[in-house]
Protein backbone atom coordinates (compact mmCIF):
# COMPACT_ATOMS: atom_id res chain seq x y z
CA UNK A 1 42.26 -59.91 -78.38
CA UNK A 2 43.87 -61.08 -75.14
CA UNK A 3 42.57 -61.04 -71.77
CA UNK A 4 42.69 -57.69 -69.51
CA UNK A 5 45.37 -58.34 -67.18
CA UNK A 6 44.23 -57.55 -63.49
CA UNK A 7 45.38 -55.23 -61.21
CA UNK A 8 45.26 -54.61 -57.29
CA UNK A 9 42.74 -52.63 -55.05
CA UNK A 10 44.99 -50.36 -54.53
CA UNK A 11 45.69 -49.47 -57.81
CA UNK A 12 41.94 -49.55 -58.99
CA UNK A 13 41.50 -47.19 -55.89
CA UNK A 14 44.57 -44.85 -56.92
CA UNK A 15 43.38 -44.82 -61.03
CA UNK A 16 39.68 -43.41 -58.59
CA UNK A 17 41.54 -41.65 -56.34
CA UNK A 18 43.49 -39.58 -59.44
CA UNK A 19 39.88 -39.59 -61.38
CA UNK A 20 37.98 -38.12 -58.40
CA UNK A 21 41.17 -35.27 -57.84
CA UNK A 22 40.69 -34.02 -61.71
CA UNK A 23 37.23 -33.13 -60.67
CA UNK A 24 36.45 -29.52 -60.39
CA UNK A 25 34.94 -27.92 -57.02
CA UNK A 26 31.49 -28.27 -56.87
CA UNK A 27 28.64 -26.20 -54.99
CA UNK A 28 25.84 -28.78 -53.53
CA UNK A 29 22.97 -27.86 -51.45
CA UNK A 30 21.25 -30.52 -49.60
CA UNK A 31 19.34 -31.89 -46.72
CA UNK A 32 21.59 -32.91 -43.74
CA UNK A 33 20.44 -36.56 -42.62
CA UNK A 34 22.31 -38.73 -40.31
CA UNK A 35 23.90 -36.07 -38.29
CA UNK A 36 24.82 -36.77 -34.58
CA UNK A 37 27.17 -34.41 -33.60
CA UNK A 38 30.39 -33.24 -34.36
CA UNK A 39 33.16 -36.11 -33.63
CA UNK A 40 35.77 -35.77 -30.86
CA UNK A 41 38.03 -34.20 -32.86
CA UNK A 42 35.31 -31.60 -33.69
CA UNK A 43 34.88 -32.66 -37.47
CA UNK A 44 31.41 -33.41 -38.56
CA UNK A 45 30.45 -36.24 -40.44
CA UNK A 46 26.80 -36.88 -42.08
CA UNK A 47 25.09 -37.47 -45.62
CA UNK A 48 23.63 -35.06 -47.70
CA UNK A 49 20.80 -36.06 -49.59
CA UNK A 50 17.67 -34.56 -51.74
CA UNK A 51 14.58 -36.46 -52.94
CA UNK A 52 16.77 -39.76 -55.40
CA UNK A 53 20.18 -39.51 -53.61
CA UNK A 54 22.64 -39.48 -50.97
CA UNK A 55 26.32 -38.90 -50.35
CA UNK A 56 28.64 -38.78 -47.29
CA UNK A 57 29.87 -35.51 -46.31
CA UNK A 58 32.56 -34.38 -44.37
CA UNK A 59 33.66 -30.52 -42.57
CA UNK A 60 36.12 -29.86 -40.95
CA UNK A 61 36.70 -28.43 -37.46
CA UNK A 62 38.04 -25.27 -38.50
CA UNK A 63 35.43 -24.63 -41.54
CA UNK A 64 32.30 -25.58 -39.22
CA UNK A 65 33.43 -23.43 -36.34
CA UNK A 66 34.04 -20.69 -38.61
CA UNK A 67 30.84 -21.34 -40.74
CA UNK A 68 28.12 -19.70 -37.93
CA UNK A 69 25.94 -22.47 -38.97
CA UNK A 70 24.28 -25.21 -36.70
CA UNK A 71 24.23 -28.60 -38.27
CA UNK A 72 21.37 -31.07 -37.39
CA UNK A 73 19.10 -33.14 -39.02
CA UNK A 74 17.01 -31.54 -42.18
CA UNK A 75 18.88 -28.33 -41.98
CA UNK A 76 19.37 -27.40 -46.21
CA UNK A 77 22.80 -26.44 -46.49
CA UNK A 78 25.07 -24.80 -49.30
CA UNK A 79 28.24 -26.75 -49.39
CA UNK A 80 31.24 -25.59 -51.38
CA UNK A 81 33.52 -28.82 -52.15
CA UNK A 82 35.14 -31.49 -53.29
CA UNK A 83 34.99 -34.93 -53.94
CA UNK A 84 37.60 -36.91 -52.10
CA UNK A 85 38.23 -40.74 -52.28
CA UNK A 86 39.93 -42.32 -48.83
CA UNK A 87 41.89 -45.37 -49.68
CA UNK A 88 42.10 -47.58 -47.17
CA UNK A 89 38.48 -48.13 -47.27
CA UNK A 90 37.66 -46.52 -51.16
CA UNK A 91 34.90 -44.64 -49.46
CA UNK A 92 34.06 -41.68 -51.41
CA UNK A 93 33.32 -38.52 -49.40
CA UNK A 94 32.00 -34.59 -50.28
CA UNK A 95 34.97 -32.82 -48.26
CA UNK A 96 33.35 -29.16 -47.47
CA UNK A 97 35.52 -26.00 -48.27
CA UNK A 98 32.40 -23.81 -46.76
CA UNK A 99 29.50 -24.68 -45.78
CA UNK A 100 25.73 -22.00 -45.10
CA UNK A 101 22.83 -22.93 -44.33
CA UNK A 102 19.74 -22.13 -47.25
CA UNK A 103 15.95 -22.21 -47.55
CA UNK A 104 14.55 -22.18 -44.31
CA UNK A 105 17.56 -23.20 -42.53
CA UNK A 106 18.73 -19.93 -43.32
CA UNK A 107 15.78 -18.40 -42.28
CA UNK A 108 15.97 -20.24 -38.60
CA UNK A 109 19.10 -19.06 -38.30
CA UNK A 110 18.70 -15.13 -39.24
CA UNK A 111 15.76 -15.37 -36.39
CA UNK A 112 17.71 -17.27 -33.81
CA UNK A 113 20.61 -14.40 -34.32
CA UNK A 114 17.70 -11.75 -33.92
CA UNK A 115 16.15 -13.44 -31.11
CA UNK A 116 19.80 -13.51 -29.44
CA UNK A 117 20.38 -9.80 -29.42
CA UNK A 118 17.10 -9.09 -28.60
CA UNK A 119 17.04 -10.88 -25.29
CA UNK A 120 20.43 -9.57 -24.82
CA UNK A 121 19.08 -5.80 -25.69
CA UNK A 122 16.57 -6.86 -22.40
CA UNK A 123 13.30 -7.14 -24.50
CA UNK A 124 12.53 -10.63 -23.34
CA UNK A 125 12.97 -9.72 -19.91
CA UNK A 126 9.37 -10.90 -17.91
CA UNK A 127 10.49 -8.30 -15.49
CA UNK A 128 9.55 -5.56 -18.66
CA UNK A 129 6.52 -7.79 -19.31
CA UNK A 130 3.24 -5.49 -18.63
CA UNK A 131 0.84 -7.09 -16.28
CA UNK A 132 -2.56 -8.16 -18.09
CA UNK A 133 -5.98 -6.95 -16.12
CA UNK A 134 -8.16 -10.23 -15.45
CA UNK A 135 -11.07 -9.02 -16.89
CA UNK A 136 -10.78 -6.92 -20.23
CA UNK A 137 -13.68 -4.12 -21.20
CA UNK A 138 -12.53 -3.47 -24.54
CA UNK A 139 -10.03 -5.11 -26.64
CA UNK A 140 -8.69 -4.35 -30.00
CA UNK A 141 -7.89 -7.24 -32.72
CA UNK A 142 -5.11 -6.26 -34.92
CA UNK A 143 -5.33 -9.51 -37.80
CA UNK A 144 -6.51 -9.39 -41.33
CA UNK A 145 -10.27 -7.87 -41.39
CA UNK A 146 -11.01 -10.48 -44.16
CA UNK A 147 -9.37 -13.90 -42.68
CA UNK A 148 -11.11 -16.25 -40.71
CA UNK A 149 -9.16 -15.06 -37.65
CA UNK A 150 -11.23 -11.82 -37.24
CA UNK A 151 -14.46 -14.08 -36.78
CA UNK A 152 -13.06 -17.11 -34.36
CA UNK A 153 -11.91 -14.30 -31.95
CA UNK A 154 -15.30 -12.44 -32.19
CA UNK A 155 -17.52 -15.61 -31.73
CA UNK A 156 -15.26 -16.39 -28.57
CA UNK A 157 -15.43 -13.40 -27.40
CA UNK A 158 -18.99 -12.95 -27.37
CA UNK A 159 -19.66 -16.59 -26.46
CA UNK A 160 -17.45 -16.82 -22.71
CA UNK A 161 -18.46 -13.02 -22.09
CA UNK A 162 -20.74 -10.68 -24.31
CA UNK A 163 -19.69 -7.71 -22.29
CA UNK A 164 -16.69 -7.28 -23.72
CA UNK A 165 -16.01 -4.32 -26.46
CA UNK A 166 -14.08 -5.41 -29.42
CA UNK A 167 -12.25 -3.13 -31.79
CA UNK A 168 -10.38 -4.68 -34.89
CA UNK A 169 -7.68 -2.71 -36.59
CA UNK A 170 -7.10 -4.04 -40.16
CA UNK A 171 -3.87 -5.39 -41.47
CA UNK A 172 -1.81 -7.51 -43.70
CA UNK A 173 -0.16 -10.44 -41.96
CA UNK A 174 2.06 -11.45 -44.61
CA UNK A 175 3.36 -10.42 -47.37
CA UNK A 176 5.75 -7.60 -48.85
CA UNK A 177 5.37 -4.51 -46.69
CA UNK A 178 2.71 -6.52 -43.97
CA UNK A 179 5.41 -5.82 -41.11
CA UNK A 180 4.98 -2.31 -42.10
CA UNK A 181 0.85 -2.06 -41.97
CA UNK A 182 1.01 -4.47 -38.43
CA UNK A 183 3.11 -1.51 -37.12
CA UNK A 184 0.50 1.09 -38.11
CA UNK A 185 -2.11 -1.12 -36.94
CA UNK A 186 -0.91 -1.33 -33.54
CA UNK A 187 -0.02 2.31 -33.19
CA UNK A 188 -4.07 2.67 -34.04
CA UNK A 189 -4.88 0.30 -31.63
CA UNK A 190 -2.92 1.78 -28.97
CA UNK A 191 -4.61 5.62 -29.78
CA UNK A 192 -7.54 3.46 -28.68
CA UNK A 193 -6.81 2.88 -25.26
CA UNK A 194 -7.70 -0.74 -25.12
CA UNK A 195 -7.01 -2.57 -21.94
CA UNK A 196 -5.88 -5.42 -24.04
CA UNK A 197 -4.50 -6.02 -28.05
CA UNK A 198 -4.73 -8.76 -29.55
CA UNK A 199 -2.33 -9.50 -32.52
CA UNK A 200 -3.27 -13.03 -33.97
CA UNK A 201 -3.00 -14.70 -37.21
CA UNK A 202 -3.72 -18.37 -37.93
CA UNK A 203 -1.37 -21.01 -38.98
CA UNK A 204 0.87 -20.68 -42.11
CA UNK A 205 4.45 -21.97 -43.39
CA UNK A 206 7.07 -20.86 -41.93
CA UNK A 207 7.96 -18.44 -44.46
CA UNK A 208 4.38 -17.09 -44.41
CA UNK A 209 5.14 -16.75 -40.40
CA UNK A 210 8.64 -14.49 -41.06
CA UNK A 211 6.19 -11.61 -40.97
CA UNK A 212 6.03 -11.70 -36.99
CA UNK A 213 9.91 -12.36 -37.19
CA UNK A 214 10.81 -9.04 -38.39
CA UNK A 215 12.92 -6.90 -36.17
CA UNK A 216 10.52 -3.05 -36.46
CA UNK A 217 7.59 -5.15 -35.83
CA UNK A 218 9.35 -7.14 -32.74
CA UNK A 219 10.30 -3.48 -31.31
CA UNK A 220 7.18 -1.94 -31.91
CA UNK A 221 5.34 -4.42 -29.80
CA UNK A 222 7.72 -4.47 -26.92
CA UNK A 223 7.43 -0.69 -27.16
CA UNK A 224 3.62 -0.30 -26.92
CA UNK A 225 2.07 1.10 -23.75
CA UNK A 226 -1.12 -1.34 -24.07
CA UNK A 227 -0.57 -4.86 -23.10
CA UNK A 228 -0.40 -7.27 -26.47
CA UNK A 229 -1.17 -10.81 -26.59
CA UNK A 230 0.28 -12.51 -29.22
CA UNK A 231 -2.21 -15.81 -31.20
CA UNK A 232 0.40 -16.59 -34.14
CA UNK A 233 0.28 -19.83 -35.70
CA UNK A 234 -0.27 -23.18 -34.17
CA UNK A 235 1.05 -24.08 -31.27
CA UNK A 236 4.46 -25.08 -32.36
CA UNK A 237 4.67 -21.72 -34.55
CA UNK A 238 6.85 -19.53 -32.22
CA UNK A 239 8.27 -16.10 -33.46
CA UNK A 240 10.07 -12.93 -32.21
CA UNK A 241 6.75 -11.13 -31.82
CA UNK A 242 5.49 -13.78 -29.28
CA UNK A 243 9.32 -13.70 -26.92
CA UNK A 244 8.45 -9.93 -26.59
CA UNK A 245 4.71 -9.44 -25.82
CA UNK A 246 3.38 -9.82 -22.65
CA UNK A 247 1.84 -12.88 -22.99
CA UNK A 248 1.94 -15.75 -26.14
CA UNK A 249 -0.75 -17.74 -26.75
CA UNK A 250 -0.69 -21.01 -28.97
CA UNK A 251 -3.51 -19.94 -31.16
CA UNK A 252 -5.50 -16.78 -31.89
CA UNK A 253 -8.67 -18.70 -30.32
CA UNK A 254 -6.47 -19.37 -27.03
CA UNK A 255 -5.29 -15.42 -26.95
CA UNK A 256 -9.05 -14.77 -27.14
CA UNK A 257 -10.21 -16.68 -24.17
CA UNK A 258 -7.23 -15.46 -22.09
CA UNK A 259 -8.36 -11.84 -21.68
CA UNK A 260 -11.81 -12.59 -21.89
CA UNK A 261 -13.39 -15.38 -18.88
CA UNK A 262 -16.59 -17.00 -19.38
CA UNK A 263 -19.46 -15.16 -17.88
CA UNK A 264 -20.99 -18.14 -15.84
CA UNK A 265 -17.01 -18.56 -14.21
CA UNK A 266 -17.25 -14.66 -13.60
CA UNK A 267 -20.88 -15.19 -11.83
CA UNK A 268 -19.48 -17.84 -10.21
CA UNK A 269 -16.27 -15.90 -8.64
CA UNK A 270 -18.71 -13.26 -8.07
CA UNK A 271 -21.05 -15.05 -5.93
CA UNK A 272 -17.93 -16.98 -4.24
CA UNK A 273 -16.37 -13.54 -3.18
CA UNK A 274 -20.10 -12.45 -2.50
CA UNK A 275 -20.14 -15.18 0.21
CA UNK A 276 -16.47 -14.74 1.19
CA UNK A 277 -17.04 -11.03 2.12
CA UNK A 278 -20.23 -11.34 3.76
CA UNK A 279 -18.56 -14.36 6.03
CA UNK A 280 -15.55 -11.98 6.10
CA UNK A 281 -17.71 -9.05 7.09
CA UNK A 282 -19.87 -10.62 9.96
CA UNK A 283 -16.46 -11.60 11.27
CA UNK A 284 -15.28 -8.83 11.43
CA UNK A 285 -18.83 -6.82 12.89
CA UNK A 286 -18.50 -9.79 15.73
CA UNK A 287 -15.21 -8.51 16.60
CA UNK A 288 -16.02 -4.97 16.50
CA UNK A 289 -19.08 -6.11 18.76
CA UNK A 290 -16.97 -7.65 21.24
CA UNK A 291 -14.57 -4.64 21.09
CA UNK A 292 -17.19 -1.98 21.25
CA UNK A 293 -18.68 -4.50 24.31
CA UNK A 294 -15.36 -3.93 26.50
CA UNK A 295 -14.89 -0.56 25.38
CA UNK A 296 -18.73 0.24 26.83
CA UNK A 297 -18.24 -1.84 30.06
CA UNK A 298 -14.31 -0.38 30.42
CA UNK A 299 -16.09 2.97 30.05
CA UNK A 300 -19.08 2.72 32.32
CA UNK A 301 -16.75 1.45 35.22
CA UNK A 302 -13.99 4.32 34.53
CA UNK A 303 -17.23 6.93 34.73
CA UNK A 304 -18.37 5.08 38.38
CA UNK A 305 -15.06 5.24 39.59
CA UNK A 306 -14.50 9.03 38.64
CA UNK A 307 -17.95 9.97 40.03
CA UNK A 308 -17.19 8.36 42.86
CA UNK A 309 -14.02 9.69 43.42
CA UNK A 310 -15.82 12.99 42.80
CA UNK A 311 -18.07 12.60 45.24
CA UNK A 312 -15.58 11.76 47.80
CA UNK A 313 -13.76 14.78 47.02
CA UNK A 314 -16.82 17.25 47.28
CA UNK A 315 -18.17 15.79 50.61
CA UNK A 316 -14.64 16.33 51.99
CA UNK A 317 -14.63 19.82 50.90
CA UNK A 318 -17.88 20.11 52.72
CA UNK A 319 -17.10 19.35 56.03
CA UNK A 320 -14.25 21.85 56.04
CA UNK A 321 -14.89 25.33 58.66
CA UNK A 322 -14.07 27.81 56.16
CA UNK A 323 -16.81 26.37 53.90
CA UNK A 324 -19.32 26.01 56.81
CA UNK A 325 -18.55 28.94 58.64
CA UNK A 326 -17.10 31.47 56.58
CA UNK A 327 -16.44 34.27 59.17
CA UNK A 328 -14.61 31.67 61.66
CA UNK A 329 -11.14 32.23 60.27
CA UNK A 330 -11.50 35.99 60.65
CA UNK A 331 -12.40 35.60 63.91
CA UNK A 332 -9.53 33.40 64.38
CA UNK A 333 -6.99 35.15 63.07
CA UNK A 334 -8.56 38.75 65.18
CA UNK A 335 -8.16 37.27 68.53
CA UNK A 336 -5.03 35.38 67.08
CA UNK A 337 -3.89 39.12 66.79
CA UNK A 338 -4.90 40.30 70.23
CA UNK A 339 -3.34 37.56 72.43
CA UNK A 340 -0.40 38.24 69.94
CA UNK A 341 -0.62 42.64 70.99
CA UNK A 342 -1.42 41.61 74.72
CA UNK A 343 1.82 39.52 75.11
CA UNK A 344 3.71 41.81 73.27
CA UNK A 345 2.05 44.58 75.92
CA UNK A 346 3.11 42.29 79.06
CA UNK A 347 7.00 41.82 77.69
CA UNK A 348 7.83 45.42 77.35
CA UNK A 349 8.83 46.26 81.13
CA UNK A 350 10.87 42.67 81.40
CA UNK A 351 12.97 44.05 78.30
CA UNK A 352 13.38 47.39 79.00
CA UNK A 353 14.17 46.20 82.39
CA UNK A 354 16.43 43.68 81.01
CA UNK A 355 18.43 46.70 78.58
CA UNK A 356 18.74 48.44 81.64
CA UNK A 357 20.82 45.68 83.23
CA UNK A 358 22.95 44.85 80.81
CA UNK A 359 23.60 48.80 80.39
CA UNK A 360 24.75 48.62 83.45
CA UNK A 361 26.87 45.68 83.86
CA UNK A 362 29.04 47.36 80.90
CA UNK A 363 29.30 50.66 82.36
CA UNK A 364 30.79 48.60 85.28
CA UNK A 365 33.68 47.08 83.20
CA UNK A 366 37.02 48.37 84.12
CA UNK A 367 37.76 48.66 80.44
CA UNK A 368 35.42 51.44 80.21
CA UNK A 369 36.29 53.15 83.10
CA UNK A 370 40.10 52.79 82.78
CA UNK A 371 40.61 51.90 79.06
CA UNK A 372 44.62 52.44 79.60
CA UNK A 373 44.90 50.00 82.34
CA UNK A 374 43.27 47.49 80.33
CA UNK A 375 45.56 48.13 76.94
CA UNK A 376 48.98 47.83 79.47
CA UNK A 377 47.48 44.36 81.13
CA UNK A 378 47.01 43.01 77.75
CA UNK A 379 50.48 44.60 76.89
CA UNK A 380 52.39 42.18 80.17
CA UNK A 381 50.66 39.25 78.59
CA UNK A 382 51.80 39.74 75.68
CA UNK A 383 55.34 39.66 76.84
CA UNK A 384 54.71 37.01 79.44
CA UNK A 385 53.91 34.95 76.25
CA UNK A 386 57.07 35.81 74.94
CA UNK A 387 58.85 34.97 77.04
CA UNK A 388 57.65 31.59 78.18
CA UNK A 389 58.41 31.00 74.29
CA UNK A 390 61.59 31.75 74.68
CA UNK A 391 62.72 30.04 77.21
CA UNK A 392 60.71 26.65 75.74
CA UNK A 393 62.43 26.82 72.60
CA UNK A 394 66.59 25.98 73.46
CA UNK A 395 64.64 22.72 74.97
CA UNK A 396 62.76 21.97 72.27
CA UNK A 397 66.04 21.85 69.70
CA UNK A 398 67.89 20.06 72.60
CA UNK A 399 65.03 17.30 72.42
CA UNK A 400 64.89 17.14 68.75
CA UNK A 401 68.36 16.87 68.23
CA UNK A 402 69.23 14.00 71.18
CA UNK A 403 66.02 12.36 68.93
CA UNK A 404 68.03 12.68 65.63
CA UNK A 405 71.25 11.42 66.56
CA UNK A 406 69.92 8.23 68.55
CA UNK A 407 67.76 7.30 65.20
CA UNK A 408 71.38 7.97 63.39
CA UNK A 409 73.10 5.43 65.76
CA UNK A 410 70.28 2.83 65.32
CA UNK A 411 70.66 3.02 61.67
CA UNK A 412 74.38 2.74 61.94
CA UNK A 413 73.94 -0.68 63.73
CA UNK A 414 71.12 -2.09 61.79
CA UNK A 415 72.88 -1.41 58.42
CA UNK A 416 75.32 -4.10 58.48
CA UNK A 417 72.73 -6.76 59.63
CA UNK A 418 70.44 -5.59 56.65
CA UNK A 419 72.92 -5.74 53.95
CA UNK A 420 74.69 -9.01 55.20
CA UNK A 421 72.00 -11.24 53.83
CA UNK A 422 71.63 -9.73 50.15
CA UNK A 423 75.73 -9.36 50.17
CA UNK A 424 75.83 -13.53 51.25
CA UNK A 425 73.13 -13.67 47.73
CA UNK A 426 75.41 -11.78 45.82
CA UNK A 427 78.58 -13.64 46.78
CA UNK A 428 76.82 -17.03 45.94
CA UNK A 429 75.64 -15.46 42.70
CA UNK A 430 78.97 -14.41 41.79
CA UNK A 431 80.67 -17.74 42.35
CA UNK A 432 77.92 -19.71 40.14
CA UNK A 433 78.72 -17.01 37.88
CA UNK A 434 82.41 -17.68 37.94
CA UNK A 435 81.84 -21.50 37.76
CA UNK A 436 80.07 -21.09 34.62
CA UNK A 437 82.22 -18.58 32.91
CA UNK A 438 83.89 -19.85 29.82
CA UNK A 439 86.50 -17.66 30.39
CA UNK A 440 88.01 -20.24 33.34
CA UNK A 441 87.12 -23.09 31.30
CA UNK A 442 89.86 -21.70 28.19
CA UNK A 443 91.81 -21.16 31.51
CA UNK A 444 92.84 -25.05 31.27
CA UNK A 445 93.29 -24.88 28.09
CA UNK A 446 90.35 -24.97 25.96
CA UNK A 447 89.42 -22.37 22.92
CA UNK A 448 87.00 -21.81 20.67
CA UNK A 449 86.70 -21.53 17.06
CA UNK A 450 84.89 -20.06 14.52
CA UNK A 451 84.73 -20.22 11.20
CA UNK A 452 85.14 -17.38 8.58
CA UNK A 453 81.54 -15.99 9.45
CA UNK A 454 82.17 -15.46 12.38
CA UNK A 455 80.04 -18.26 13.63
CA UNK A 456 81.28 -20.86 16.32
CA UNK A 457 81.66 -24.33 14.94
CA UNK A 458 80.71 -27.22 17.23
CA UNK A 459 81.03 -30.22 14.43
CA UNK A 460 83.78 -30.87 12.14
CA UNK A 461 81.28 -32.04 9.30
CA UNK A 462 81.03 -28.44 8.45
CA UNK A 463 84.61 -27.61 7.73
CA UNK A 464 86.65 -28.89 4.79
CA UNK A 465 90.56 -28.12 4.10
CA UNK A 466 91.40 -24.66 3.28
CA UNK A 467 88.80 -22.83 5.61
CA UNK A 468 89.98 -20.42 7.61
CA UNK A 469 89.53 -20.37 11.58
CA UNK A 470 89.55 -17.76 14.20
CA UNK A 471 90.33 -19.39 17.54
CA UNK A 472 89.92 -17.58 20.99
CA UNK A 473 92.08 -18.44 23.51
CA UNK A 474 91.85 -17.53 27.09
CA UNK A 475 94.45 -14.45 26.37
CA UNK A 476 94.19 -13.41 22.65
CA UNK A 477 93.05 -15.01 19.64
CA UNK A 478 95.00 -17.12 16.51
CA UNK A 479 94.17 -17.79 12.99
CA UNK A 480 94.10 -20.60 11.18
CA UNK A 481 93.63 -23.07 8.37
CA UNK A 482 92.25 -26.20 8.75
CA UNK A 483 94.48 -29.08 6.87
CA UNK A 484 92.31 -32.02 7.57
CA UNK A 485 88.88 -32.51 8.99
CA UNK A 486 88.17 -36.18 11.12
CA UNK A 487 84.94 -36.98 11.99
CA UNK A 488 84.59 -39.31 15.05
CA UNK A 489 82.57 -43.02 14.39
CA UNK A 490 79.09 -43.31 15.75
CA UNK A 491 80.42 -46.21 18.11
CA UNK A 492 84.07 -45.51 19.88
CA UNK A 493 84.35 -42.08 18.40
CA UNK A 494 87.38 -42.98 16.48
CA UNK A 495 87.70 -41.55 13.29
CA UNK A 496 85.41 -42.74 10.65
CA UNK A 497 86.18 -40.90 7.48
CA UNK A 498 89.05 -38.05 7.09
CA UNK A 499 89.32 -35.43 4.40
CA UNK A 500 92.80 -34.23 3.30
């Protein structure tokens, strides 16, 4: 027999490569190890391995966004696949087709989703969270009556404060059906009307623990009117139950001791309040002293000051006459009245006297004895009057009218000299006017164009041959075509660039 003859890496690598693609597709579940995270491209790249072996795995962007599943580091994993050889390196890879997670990766996930909608639904909210009294009366235990559980809580209860009342409501806490018998539990505990329930169990797998991560259970304690306190686990143990109760404790021991204080730290808050209020309360009797002090003085100077003022008031009403001598004002007022009849006694003959006078005087008027020589006197006044109006009146007009027409023959002469400065204004105005007019400068000959817009054109640049032109002259207008435009130079204004 003759020697093998060799052949390349490539083609060892290609007979692999054409091996490896004969294989069928394979479903593998696994442990993820060496995971980082997913590559800047988004593709993920890690080994999957179990207790005796390991292999190098690869998914795809597209397959582990649309997967749902969260790769990291001892997550077990379903992976539907293929083996796949990369030649330039031989490197032999698992390429995914689908990957899920399994075991209790699957499990993680399921509550993670559940925890999601449930904080979304608003049952994690600590704003829904009921407040917890400081100093429970009676409690009731909802655990196993059988475990271990039952008896730590009751030895820590009655160890930090024997006062308290315990009341333990019997469940399963895992199991088939133990999410079931916690619910009726806590319904029984709540019929109690604790202050405080208590729903503990102690540590356990994490499938033992998917008890508390049921969904019924989760609602039924955010839904309870008493406060719970959740004791599940250990203190790394978290589940739904303890995101929606009103306060999660690491372990049932810790969930006892948080509703119930020790009795010396109770005595001791006691007497420290004790002191607190009776400091407070002397305080506060010193002020009301002091205030009740200045109240009293304020009050006994107020009273002196009205008494006196009192005082003042009724020894001025004592010294009055009409208090001291009652009858003194009628006796006033009586000879008040017959100085008042005696004058009136004394007057009569000066009035009558007086009337008697005056009765005469007008039966002496010459109206009275000759009323019709008194109507005709008042009659020739009357046209004395008349006539002194009369005659007054041709004067008047006479006056009023030489008045008028020398104002008229003032005005006459100091029109001219009024208007001769404004018409000297006007007639410089009207030459500047005149000067500036562009009518007199197309006189000599200029015009001005514009173009087919109608707009003037002051710059040559903006014509080419062929436009049309409008040009205004100082009598009519002309149209016309411009043939060629010249543009003057920058320096001598000679032409510097022509278009025909």
């Amino acid at each position: 027999m003759g020697q093998p003859q060799p052949i390349s890496v490539s083609d060892a690598i290609g007979f692999a490569k054409s091996t490896v693609d004969n294989m069928p597709t394979l479903l593998v579940t696994g442990e993820v190890s060496g995971f980082r995270s997913p590559a800047r491209t988004g593709h993920c790249y890690f080994q999957l391995k179990d207790d005796s072996a390991a292999m190098d795995a690869i998914v795809w962007r597209g397959i582990y966004q649309s997967s749902g599943v969260e790769l990291h580091n001892g997550l077990q994993v379903l992976m539907v696949g293929r083996f796949q050889i990369y030649e330039p390196t031989g490197r032999l890879s698992f390429v995914a087709k689908s990957i899920e997670a399994s075991g209790e990766g699957l499990l993680r996930q399921q509550v993670a989703a559940l925890a999601k909608r449930l904080e979304a639904e608003g049952l994690m909210d600590p704003a829904r969270k009921k407040r917890i009294p400081g100093f429970c009366e009676r409690i009731a235990v909802v655990t196993s009556p059988t475990g271990s559980v039952i008896d730590d809580v009751k030895r820590t209860l009655a160890r930090r404060n024997p006062l308290v009342e315990v009341l333990v409501s019997g469940c399963a806490v895992q199991g088939e059906g133990a999410p079931a018998q916690i619910i009726r539990a806590l319904a029984r505990a709540e019929a109690a009307m604790p202050e405080a329930i208590l729903l503990v169990r102690g540590g356990g797998s994490y499938e033992d623990l998917m008890t508390f991560n049921d969904e019924s259970l989760a609602r039924a304690v955010a839904a309870c009117t008493v406060p719970v306190i959740t004791g599940i686990g250990h203190e790394p143990d978290t589940c739904i139950c303890d995101m929606v109760a009103d306060r999660r404790c690491s372990t049932p021991t810790a969930a006892a001791e948080s509703v119930a204080p020790a009795f010396d730290e109770i005595l001791r808050v006691f007497y420290e309040r004790e002191h607190r209020l009776g400091r407070a309360m002397k305080s506060q009797l010193g002020l009301r002293a002091q205030v009740v002090d200045a109240l009293d003085a304020r009050s006994a100077q107020a009273t002196k000051t009205l008494l006196n003022g009192l005082r003042a008031s009724v020894d001025s009403l004592s010294s009055r006459r009409c208090l001291t001598e009652p009858m003194a004002q009628v006796e006033d007022r009586k000879a008040q009245l017959e100085l008042t009849s005696q004058r009136l006694h004394d007057a009569e003959p000066r009035i009558i006297s007086r009337l008697s006078e005056q009765v005469d005087v007008l039966a002496a008027h010459h109206c009275l004895q000759n009323p019709m020589a008194f109507v005709e006197d008042r009659q020739r006044e009357v046209e004395s009057f008349g006539k002194r109006l009369g005659e007054a009146a041709p004067r008047q007009i006479d006056r009023l009218r030489r008045e008028s027409e020398g104002a008229a023959q003032r005005m006459i002469q100091l029109g001219p000299r009024l208007l001769k400065h404004h018409e000297a204004t006007l007639q410089r105005s009207a030459a500047q006017l005149e000067a500036l007019s562009p009518l007199k400068v197309m006189a000599r000959g200029y015009a001005i164009a514009r173009d087919e817009n109608g707009r003037v054109v002051c710059d040559a640049a903006t014509l080419s041959p062929g436009d049309g032109l409008t040009v205004l002259l100082a009598r009519g207008s002309v149209t016309a075509t411009v043939q060629k435009v010249q543009e003057p130079s920058d320096d001598d204004g000679s032409s510097s660039q022509t278009q025909d």
